[in-house]
C-alpha atoms as a PDB file:
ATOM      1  CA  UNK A   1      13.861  -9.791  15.594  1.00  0.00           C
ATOM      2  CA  UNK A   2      11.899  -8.534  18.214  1.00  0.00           C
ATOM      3  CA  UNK A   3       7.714  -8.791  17.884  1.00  0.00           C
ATOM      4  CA  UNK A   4       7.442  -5.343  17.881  1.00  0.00           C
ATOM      5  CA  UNK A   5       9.661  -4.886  15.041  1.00  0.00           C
ATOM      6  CA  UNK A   6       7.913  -7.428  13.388  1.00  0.00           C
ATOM      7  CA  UNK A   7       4.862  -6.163  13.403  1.00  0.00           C
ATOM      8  CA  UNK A   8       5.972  -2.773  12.671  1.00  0.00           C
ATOM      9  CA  UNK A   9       8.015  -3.983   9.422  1.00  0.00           C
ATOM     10  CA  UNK A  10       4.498  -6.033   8.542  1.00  0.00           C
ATOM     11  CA  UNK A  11       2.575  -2.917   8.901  1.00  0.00           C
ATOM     12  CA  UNK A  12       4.840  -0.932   6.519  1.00  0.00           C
ATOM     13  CA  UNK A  13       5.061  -2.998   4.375  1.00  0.00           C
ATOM     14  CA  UNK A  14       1.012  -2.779   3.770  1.00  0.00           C
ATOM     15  CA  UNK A  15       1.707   1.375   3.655  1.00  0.00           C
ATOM     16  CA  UNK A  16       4.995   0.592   1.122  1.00  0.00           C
ATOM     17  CA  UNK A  17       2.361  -1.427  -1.531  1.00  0.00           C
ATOM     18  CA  UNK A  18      -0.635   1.109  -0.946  1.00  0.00           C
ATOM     19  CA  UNK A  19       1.568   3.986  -1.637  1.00  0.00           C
ATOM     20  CA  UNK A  20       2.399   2.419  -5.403  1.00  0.00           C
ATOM     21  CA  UNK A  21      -1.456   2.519  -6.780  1.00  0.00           C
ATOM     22  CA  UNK A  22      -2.065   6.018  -5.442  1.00  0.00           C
ATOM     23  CA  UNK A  23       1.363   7.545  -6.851  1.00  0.00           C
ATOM     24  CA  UNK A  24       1.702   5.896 -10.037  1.00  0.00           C
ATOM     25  CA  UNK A  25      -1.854   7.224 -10.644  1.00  0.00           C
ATOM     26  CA  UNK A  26      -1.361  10.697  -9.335  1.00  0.00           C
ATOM     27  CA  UNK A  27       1.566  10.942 -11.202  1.00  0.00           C
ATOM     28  CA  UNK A  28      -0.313   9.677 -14.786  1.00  0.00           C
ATOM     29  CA  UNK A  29      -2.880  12.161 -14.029  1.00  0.00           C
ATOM     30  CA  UNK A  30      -5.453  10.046 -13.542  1.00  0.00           C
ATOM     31  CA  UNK A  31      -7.932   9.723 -10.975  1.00  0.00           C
ATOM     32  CA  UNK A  32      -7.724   6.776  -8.322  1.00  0.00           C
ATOM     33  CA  UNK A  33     -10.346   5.485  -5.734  1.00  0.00           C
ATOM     34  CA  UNK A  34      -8.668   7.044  -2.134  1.00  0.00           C
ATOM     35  CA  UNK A  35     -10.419   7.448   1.104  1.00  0.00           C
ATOM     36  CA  UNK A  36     -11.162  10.923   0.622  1.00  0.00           C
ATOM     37  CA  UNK A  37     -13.415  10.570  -2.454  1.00  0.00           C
ATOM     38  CA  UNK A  38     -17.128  10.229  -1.964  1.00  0.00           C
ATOM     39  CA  UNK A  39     -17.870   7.906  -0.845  1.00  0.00           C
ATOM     40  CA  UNK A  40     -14.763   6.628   1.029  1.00  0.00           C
ATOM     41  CA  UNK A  41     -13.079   4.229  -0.919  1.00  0.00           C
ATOM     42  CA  UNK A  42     -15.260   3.784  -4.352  1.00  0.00           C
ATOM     43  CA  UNK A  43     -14.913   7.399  -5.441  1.00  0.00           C
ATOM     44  CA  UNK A  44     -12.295   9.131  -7.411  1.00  0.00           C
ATOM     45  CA  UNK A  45     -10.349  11.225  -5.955  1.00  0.00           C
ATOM     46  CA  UNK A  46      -8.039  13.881  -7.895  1.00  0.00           C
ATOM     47  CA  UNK A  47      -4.353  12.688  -9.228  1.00  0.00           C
ATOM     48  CA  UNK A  48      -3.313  15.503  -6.845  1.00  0.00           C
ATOM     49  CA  UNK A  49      -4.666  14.023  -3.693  1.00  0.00           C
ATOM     50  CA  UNK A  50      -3.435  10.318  -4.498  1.00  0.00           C
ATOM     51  CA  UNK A  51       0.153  11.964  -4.949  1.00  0.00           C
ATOM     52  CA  UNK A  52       0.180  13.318  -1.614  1.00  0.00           C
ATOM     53  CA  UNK A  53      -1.809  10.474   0.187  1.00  0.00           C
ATOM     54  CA  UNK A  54       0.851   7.889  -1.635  1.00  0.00           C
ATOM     55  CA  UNK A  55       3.452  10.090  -1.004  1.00  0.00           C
ATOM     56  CA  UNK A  56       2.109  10.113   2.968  1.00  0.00           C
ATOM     57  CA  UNK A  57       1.958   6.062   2.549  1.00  0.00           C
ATOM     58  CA  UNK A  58       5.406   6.360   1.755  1.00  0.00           C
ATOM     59  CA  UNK A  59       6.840   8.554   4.423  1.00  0.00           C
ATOM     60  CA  UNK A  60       4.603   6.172   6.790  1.00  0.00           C
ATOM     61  CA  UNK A  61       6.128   2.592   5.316  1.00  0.00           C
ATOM     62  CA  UNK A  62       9.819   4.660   5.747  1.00  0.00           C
ATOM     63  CA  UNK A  63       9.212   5.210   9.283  1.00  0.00           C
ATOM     64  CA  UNK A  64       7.822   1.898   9.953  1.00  0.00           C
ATOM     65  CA  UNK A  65      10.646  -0.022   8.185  1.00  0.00           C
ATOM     66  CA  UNK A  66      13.566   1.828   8.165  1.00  0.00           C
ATOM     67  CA  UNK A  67      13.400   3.856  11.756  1.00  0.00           C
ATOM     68  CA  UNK A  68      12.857   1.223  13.753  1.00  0.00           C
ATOM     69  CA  UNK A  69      14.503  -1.762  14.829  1.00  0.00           C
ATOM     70  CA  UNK A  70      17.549  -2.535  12.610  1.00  0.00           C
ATOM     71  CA  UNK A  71      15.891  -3.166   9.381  1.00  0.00           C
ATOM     72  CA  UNK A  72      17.918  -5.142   6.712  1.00  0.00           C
ATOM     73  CA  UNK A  73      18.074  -5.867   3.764  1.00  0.00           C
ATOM     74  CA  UNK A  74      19.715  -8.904   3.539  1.00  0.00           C
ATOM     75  CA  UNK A  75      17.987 -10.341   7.024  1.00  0.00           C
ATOM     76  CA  UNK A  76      15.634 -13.170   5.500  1.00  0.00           C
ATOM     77  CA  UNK A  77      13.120 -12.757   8.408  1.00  0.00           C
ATOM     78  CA  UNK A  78      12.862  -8.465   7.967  1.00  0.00           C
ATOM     79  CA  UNK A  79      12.064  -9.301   4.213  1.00  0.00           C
ATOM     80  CA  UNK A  80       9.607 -11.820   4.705  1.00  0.00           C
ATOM     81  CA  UNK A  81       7.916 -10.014   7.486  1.00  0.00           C
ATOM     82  CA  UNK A  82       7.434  -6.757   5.177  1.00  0.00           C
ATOM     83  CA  UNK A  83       6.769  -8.807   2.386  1.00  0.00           C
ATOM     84  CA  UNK A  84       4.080 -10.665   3.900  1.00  0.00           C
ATOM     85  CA  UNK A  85       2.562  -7.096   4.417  1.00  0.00           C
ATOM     86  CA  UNK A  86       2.961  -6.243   0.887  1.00  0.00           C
ATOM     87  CA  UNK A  87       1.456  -9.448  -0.420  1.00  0.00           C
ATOM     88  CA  UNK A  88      -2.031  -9.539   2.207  1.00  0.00           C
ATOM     89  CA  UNK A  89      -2.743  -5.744   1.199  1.00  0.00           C
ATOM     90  CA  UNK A  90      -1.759  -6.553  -2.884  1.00  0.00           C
ATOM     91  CA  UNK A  91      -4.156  -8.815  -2.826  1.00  0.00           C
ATOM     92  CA  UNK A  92      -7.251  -7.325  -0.571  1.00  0.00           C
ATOM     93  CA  UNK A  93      -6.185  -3.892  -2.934  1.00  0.00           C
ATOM     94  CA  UNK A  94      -6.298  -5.922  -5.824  1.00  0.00           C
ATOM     95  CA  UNK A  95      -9.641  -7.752  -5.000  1.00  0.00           C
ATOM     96  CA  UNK A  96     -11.106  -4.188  -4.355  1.00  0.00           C
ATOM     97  CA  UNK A  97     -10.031  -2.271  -6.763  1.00  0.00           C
ATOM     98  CA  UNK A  98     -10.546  -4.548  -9.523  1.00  0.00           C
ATOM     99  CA  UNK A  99     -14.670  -3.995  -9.119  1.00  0.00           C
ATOM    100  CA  UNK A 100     -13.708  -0.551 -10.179  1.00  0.00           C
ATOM    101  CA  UNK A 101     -11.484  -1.095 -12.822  1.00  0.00           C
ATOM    102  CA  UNK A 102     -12.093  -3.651 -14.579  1.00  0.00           C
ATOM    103  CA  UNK A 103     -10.106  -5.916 -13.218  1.00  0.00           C
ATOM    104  CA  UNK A 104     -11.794  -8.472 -11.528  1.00  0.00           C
ATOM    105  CA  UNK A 105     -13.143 -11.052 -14.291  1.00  0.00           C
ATOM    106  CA  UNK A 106     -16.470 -13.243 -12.983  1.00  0.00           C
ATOM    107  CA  UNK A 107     -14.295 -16.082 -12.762  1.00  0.00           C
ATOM    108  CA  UNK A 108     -11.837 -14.858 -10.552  1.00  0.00           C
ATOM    109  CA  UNK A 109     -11.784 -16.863  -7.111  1.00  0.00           C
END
């Protein structure tokens, strides 16, 4: 695999696991923290606007994973690159997040 690749599959695989939050709440209709709330980040933005900015995470991860290099599937070093992107952002998303939502107990390293 080829660096750039590498870091291309890492990188979409941060967009793949950013786009799950935003959708699944969009398409609940409930309102989800995005960057276009105010302020950036903390605020709730409509279940309309996370649809389309998951759905933009998505088409983002898609292009980063599957249109370049010669991503597969069954290529130990593609998955672990892309999952090592899913895993960093899950858990800085997860850290963040949880302020707002309760999921964060005071105990929590």
């Amino acid at each position: 695999m080829e660096l750039l690749h590498g870091v291309s599959y890492f990188f979409g695989g941060i967009f793949l696991i950013n786009s799950v939050p935003h959708l699944v709440s969009g398409l609940m209709g409930r309102p989800f923290q995005s960057p276009f709330a105010k302020p950036p980040g903390e605020g709730l933005s409509s279940s309309t606007v996370n649809v389309l900015w998951g759905f933009l995470n998505l088409a983002i991860a898609y292009l980063l994973i599957c249109r370049t290099g010669d991503f597969n599937l069954r290529d130990t070093a593609h998955i672990v690159t892309a999952g090592s992107g899913m895993l960093l952002a899950g858990v800085i998303m997860a850290r963040r997040f949880g302020r707002f939502n309760g999921g964060n107990s005071p105990g929590d390293a």
